[in-house]
Protein backbone atom coordinates (compact mmCIF):
# COMPACT_ATOMS: atom_id res chain seq x y z
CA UNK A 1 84.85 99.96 137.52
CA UNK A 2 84.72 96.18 137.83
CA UNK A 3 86.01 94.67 139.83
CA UNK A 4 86.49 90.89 137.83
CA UNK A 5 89.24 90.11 136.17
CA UNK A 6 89.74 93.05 133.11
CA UNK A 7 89.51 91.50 129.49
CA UNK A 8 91.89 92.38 126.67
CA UNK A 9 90.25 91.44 123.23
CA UNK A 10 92.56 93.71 121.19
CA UNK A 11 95.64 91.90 119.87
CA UNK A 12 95.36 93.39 116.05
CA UNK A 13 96.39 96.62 117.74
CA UNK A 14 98.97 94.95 119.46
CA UNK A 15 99.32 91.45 121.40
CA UNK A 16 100.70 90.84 124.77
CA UNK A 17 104.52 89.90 124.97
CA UNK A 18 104.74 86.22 124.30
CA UNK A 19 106.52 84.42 127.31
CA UNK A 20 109.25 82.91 124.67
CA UNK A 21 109.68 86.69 123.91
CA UNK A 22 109.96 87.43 127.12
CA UNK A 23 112.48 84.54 127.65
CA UNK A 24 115.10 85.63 125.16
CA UNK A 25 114.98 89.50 125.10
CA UNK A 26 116.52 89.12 128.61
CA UNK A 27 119.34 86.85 127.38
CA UNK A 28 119.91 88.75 124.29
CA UNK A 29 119.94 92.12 126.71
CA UNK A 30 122.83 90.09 128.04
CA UNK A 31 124.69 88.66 125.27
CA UNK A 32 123.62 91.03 122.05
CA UNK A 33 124.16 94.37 123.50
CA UNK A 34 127.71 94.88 121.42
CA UNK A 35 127.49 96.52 117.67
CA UNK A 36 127.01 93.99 115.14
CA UNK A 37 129.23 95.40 112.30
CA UNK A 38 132.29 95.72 114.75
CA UNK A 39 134.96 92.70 114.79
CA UNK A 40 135.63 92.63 118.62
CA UNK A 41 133.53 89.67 120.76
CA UNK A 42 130.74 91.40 121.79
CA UNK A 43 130.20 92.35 118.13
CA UNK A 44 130.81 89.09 116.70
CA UNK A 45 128.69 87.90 119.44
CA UNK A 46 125.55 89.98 118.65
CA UNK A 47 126.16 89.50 115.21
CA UNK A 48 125.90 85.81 115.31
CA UNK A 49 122.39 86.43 116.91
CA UNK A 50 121.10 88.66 114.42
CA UNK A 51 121.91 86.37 111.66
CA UNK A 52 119.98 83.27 113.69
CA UNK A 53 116.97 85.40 113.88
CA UNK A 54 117.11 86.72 110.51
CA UNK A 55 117.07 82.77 109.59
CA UNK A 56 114.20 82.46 111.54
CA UNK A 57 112.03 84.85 110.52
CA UNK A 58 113.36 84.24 106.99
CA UNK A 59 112.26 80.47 107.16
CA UNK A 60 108.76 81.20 108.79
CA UNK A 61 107.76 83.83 105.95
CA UNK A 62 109.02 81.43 103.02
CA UNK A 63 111.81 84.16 102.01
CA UNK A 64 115.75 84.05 101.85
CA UNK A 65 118.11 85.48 104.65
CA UNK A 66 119.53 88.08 102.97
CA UNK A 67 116.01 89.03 101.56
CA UNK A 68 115.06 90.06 105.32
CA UNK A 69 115.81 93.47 107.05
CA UNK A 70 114.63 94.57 109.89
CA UNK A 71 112.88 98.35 110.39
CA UNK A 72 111.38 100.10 113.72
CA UNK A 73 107.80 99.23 112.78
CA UNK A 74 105.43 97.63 110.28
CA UNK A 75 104.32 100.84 108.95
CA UNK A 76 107.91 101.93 108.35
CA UNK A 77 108.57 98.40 106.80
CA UNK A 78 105.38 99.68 104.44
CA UNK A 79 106.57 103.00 103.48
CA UNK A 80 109.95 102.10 102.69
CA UNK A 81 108.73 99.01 101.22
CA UNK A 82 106.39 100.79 98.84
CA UNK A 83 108.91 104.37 97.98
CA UNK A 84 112.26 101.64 97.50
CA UNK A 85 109.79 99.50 95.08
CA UNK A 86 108.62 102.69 93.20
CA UNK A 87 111.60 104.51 92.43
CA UNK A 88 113.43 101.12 91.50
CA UNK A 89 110.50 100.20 88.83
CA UNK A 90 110.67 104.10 87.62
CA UNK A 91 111.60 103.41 84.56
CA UNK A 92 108.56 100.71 83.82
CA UNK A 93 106.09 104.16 84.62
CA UNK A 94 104.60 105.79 87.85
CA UNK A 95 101.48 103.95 88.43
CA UNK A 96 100.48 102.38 91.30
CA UNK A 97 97.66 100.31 92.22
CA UNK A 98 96.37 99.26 95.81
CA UNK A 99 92.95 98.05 97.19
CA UNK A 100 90.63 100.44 98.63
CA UNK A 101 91.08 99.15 102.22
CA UNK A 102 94.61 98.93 102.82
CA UNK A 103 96.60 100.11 105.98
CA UNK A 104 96.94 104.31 106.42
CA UNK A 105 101.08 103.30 105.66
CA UNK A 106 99.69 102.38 102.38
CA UNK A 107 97.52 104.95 101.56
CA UNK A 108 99.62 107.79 103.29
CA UNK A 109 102.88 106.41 100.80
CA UNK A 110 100.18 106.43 97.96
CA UNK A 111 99.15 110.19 98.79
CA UNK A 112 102.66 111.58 98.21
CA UNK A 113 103.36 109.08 95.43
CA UNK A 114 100.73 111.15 93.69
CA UNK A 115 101.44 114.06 94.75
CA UNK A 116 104.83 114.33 93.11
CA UNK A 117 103.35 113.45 90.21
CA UNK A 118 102.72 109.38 90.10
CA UNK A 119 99.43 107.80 89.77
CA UNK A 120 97.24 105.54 91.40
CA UNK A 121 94.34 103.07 91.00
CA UNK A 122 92.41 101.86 94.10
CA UNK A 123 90.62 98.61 93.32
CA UNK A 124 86.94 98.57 95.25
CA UNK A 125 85.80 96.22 97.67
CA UNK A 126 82.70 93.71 97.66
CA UNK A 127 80.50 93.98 101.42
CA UNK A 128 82.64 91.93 102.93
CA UNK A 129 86.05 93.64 102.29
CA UNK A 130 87.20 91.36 99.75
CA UNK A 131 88.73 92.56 96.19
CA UNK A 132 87.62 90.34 93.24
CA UNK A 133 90.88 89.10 91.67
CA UNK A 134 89.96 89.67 88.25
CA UNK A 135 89.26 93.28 88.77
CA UNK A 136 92.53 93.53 90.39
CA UNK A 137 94.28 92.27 87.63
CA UNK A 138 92.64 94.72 85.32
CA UNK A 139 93.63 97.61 87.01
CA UNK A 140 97.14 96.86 86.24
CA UNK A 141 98.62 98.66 83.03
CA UNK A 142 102.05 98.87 80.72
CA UNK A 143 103.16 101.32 83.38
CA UNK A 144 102.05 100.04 86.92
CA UNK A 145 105.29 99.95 89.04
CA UNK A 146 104.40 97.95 91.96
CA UNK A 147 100.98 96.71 93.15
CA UNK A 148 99.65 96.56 97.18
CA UNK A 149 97.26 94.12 98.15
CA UNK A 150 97.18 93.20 102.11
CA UNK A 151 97.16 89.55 103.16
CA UNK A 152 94.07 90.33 105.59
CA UNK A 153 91.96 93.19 106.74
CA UNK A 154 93.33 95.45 109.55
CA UNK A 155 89.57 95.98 110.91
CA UNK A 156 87.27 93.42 109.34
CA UNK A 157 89.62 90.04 109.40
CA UNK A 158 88.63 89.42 106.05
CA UNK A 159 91.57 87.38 103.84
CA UNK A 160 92.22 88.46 100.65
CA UNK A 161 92.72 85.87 97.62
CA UNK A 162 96.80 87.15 97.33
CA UNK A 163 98.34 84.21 95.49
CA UNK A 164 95.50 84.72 92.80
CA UNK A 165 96.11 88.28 92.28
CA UNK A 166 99.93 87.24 91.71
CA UNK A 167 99.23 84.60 89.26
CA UNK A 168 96.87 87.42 86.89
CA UNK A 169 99.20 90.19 87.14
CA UNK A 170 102.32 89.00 85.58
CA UNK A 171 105.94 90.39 85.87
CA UNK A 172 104.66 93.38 88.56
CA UNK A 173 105.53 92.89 91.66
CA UNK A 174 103.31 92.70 94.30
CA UNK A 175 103.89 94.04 97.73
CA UNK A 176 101.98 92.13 100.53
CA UNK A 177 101.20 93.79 103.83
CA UNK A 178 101.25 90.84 106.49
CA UNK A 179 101.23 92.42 109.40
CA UNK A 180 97.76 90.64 110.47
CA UNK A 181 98.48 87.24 109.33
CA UNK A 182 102.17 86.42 109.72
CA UNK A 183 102.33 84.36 112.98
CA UNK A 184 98.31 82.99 112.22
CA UNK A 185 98.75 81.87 109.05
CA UNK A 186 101.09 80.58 106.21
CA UNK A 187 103.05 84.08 104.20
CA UNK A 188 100.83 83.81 101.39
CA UNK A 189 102.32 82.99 98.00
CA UNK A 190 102.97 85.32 95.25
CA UNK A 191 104.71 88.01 97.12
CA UNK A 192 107.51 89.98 95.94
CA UNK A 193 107.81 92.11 98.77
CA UNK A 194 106.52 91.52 102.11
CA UNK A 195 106.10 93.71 105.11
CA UNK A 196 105.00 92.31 109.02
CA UNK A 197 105.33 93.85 112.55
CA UNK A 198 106.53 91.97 115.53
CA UNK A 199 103.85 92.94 118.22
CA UNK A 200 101.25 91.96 116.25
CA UNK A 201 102.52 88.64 116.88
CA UNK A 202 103.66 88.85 120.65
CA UNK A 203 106.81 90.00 119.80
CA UNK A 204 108.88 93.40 121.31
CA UNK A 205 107.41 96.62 119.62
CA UNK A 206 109.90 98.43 117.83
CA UNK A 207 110.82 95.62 115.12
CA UNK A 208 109.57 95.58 111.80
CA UNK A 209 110.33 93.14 108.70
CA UNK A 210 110.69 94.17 105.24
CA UNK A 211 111.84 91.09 102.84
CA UNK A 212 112.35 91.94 98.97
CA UNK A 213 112.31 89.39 96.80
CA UNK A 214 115.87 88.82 95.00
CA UNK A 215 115.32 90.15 91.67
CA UNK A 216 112.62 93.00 92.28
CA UNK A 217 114.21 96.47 91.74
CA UNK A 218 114.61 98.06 94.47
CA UNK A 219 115.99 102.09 95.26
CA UNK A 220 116.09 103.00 98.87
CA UNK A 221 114.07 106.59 98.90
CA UNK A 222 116.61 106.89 102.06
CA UNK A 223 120.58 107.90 101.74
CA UNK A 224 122.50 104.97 101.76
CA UNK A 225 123.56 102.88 104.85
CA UNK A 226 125.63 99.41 104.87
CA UNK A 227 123.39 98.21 107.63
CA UNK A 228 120.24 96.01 106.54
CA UNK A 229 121.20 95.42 102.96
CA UNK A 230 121.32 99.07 102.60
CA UNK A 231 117.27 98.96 102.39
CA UNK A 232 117.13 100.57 106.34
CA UNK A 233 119.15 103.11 107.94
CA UNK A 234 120.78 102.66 111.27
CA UNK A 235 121.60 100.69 114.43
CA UNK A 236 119.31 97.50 114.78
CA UNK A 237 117.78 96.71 118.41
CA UNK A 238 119.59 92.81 118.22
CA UNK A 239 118.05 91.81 121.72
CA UNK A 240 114.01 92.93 120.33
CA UNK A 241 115.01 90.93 116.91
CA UNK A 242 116.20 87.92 118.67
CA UNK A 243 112.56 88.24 121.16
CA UNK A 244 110.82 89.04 117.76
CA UNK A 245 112.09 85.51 116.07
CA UNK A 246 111.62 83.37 119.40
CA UNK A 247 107.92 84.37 119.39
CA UNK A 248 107.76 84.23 115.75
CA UNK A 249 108.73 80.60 115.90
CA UNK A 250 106.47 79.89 119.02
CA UNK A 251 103.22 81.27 117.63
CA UNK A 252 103.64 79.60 114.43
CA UNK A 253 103.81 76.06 116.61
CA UNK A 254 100.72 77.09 118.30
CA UNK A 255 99.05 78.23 115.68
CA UNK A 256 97.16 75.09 114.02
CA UNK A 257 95.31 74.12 117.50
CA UNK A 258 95.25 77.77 118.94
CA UNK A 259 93.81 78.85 115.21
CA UNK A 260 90.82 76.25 115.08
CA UNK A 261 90.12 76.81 118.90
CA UNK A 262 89.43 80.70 118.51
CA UNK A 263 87.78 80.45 115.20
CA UNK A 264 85.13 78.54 117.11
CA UNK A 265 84.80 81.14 119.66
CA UNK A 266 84.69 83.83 116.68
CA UNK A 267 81.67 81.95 115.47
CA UNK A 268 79.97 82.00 118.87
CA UNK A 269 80.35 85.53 118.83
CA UNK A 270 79.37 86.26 114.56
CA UNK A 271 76.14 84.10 115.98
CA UNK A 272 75.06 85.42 119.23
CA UNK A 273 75.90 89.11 119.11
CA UNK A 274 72.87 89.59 116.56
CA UNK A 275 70.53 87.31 118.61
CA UNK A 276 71.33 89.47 122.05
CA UNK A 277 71.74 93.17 120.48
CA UNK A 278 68.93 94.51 118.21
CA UNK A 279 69.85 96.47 115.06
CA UNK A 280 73.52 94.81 114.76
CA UNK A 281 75.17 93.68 111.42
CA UNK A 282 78.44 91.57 111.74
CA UNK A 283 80.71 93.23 108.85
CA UNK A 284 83.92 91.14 107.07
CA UNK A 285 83.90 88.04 105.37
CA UNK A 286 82.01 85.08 107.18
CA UNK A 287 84.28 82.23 105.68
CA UNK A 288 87.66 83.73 103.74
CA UNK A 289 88.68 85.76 107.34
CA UNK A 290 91.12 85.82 110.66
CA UNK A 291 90.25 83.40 113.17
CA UNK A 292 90.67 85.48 115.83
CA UNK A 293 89.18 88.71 114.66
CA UNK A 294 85.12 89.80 114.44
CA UNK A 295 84.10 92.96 113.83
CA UNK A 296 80.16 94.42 114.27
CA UNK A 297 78.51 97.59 113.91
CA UNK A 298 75.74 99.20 115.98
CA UNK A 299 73.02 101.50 115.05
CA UNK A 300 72.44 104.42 116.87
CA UNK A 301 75.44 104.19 119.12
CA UNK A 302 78.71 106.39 118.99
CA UNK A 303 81.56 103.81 118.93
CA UNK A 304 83.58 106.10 120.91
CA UNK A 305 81.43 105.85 123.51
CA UNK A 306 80.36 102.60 123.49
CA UNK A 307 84.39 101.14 123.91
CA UNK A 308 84.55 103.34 126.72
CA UNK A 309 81.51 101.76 128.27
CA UNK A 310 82.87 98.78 127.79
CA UNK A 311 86.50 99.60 129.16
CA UNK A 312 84.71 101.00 132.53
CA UNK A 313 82.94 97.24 132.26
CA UNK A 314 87.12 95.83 132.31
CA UNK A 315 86.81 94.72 128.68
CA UNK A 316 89.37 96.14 125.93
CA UNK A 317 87.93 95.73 122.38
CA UNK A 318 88.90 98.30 119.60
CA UNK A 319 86.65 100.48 116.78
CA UNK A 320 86.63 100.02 112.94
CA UNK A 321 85.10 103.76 113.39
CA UNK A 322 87.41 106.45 113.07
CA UNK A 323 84.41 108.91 113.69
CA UNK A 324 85.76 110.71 116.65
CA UNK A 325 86.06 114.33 118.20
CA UNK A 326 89.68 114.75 116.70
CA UNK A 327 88.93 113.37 113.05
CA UNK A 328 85.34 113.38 112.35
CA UNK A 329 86.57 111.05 109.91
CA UNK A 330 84.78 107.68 108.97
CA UNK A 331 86.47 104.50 108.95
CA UNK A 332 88.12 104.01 105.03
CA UNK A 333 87.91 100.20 105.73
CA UNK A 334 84.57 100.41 106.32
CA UNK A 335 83.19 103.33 104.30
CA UNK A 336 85.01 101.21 101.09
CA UNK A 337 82.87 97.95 102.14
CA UNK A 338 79.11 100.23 101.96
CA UNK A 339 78.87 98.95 105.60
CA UNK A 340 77.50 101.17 108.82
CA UNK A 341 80.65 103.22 109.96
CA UNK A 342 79.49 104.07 113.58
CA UNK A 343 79.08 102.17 116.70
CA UNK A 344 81.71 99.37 115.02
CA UNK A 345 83.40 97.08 117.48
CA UNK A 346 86.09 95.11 116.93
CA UNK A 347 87.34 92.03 119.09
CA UNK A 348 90.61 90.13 118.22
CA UNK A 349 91.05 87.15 120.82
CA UNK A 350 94.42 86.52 122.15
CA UNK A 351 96.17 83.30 122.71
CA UNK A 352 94.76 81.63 125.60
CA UNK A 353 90.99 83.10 125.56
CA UNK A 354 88.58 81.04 126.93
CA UNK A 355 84.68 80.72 126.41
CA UNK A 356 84.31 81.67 129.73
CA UNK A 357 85.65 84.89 128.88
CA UNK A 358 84.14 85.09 125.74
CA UNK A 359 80.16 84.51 127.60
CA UNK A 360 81.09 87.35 129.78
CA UNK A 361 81.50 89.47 127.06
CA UNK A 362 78.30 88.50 125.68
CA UNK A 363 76.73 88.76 129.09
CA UNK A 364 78.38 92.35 129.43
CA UNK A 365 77.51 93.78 125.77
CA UNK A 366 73.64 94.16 125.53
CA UNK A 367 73.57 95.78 129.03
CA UNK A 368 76.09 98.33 127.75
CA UNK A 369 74.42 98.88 124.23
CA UNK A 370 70.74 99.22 125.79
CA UNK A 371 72.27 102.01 128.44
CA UNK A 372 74.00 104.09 125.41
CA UNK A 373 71.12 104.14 123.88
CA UNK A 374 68.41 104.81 126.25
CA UNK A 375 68.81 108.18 126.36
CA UNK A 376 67.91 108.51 122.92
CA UNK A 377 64.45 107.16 123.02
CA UNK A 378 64.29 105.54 120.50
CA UNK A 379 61.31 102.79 119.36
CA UNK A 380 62.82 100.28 117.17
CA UNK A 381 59.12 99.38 115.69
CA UNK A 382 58.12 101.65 112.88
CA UNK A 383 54.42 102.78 113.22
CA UNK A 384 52.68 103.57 110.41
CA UNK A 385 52.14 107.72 110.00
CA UNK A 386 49.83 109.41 109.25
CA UNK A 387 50.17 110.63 105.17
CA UNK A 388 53.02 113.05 104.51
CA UNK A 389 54.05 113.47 101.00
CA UNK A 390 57.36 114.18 102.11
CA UNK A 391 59.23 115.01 105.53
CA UNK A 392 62.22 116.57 105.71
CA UNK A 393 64.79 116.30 108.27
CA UNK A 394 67.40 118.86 109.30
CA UNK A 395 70.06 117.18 110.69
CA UNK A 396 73.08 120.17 109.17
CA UNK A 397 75.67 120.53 112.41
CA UNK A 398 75.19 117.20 113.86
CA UNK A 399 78.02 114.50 113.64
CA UNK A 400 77.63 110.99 113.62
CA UNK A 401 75.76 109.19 114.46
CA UNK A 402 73.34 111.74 115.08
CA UNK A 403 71.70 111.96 111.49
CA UNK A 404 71.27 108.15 111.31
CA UNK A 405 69.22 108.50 114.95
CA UNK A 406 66.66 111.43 113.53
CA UNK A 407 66.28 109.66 110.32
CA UNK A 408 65.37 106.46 113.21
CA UNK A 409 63.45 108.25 115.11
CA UNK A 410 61.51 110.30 112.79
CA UNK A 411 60.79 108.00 109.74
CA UNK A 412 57.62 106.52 111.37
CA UNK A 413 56.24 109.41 110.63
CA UNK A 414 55.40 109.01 107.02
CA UNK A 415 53.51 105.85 105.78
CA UNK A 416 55.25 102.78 103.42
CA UNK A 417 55.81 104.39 100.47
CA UNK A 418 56.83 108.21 101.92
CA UNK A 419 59.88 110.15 101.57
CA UNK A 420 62.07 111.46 104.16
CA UNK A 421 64.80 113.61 103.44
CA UNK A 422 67.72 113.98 105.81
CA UNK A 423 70.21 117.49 105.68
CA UNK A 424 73.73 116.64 106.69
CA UNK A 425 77.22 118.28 106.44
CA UNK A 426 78.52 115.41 108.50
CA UNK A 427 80.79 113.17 105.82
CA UNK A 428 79.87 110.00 107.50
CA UNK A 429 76.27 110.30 106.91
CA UNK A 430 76.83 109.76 103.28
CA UNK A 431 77.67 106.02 104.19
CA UNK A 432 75.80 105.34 107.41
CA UNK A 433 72.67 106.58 105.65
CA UNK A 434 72.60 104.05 102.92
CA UNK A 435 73.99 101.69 105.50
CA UNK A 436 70.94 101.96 107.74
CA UNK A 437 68.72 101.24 104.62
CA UNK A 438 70.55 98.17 104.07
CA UNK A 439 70.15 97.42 107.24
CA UNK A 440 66.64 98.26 107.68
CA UNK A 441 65.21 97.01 104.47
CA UNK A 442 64.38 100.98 103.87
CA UNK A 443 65.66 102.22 100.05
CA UNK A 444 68.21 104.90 99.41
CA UNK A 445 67.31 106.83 96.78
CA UNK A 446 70.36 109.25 96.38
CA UNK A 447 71.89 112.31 97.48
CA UNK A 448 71.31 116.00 95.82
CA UNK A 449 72.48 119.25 96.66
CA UNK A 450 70.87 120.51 100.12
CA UNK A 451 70.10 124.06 98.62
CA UNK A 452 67.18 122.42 96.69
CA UNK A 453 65.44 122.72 100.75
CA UNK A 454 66.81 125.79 101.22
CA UNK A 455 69.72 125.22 103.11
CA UNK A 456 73.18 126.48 102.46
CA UNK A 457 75.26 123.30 102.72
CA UNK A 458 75.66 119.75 102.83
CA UNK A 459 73.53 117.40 100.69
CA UNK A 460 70.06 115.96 100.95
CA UNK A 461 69.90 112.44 101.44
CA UNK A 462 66.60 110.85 100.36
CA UNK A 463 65.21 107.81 101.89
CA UNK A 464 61.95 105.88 100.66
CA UNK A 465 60.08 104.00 103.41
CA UNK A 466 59.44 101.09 102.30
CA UNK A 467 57.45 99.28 105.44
């Protein structure tokens, strides 16, 4: 373990509690405690404190007071968000339309929309996570209900064009999922409902904000309750609300210097992680992204493994992978983008990080990636083989990123111009392989049906050396 000072580079899971925060969830502990819908003092009292930070937050995200309620998290400010939109628009039709890397509350919501019987169109990415407005716009039809599009990308920072997708889509409204953004940036323009998360922004967990634009139909898919404009069931926590605003308010003063001083860190990292790690691809948007957040992928290195490395090294960073022991599932963000979905790291730089800090990460990572993968032996340089019309590779049982690492290791085997073939079951290989050809100048050349070698499942993933 080391013994230095530990690092915590993961605020888009959650940022530390901002001092503000701090500062007046112990005075509202003291002086909002009472019920706000009673009459007596300490009710009247607490009230008057939820309406002031309703205000706030209500200025800060460009939206009305009585447009805000408060929920117990961002992803329940999504779901009810998304079912209240839906069943109020029921009678303009079923369909729904999102972008293919939205938050799990999105897709989740989306999953049972369809399931009783809506539909739903998920708009593709470009590489670097961005949607193209126009083809946005054209997945809307006669019957679209509500459209999702996020302000910026969960994993990959990158910003999506919002207020453009609002101006091609007409009268439907568009719910935008802030939680990344609100606090480092401006509430885009063009929402009609818009959802954000306190800790995200060093506020309390536990407080989530839902605003619905005056005018958008809206059905709670919950029984009715008088609390919250009757779009959020039950007692409000007034003290985390009132910490919630104060840091709300305090960020967004910071945010204009604090923004333009970790952007420039950001770029240190986007330009020396490639030159100090071989066989690295920095994934999101260069330009249209968070300044705080940088995301990178590795080849031939479990993610899983490689944060714990790191945490042992008393550095906190996050995965875009999702390709672990209990899901074996691949990252959607990153799977929708075409990039590499293993060995993905993720750093989002809190308030306050300095470029001292930031060099000892860089110091720290290529000792850590070179010691996960020495054990695989691997020679980066690709010999040239000796002639082998084709070599195939059976890979069927192994999870990521195990295929990618034969297909590595073995490829030098043939000469430019020779096929390899790799067997997998593993989902994730269908995107890291093509991944690792982009990435290695190799070509893809499709998938078929493994039984075609004899095996009885998974698919056949065939790779032309190309040097």
């Amino acid at each position: 373990m080391s013994s230095t000072e530990p690092l915590y580079f993961d605020v888009a899971s959650t940022a530390p509690l901002h001092p503000v925060a701090r500062q007046a969830l112990a005075a509202a502990l003291d002086e909002g405690w009472g019920d706000p819908a009673r009459l007596y003092r300490s009710g009247r009292q607490a009230r008057l404190l939820l309406d002031a930070a309703r205000e706030t937050v209500a200025e800060l995200i460009g939206a009305r007071p009585d447009e805000v309620s408060f929920t117990a998290s961002g992803t329940q400010a999504v779901q009810l968000g998304l079912l209240g939109a839906l069943r109020g628009r029921r009678r303009t039709g079923r369909h729904l339309v999102h972008s293919a890397v939205e938050h799990s509350s999105v897709l989740h919501t989306a999953e049972r929309h369809e399931a009783e019987g809506g539909e739903v169109s998920v708009v593709p990415v470009d590489r670097g996570g961005r949607v193209v407005a126009e083809r946005f716009a054209a997945a809307v039809r006669p019957d679209t209900a509500l459209a999702v599009l996020q302000s910026a990308n969960h994993e990959v920072g990158t910003v999506q064009p919002v207020a453009e997708v609002a101006s091609l889509i007409g009268g439907v409204p568009l719910l935008v999922d802030a939680a990344q953004s609100i606090g480092r940036l401006p509430a885009p323009a063009g929402w009609s409902l818009l959802t954000a998360s306190a800790h995200k922004w060093g506020g309390p967990p536990g407080v989530g904000v839902l605003a619905v634009r005056k005018g958008v139909r809206f059905n709670s898919a919950l029984p009715a309750d008088e609390r919250e404009g009757g779009r959020v069931p039950g007692y409000v926590n007034v003290p985390a609300i009132v910490a919630a605003a104060a840091a709300l308010r305090a960020v967004r003063g910071e945010a204009a210097a604090e923004n333009a001083r970790l952007h420039a860190l950001v770029e240190r990292i986007r330009a020396r992680v490639p030159q100090l790690v071989p066989e690295v691809e920095v994934v999101g948007d260069p330009v249209r992204r968070l300044p705080h957040l940088v995301t990178f992928s590795c080849l031939y290195v479990d993610g899983e493994v490689l944060l714990t490395e790191l945490d042992r090294a008393g550095i906190a960073v996050s995965s875009g992978s999702s390709c672990t022991s209990s899901t074996l599932t691949p990252s959607h963000v990153l799977a929708a983008m075409g990039v590499l979905t293993e060995g993905n790291v993720r750093l989002s730089l809190p308030t306050g990080t300095s470029e001292a800090q930031v060099d000892r990460f860089l110091s720290v990572l290529p000792e850590v990636v070179a010691a996960v993968r020495a054990p695989l032996g691997l020679d980066l340089t690709l010999p040239v083989g000796e002639p082998t019309a084709e070599l195939v590779i059976d890979a069927l049982g192994k999870r990521c990123p195990l295929p990618v690492i034969e297909l590595a290791k073995r490829i030098g085997e043939v000469p430019p111009g020779g096929l390899v073939v790799v067997l997998a079951d593993d989902e994730a290989a269908r995107l890291d392989i093509p991944a690792w050809c982009e990435m290695r100048e190799q070509s893809y050349e499709g998938e078929a049906p493994a039984d075609a070698y004899g095996a009885d499942r998974g698919f056949a993933y065939r790779v032309r050396r190309v040097s």
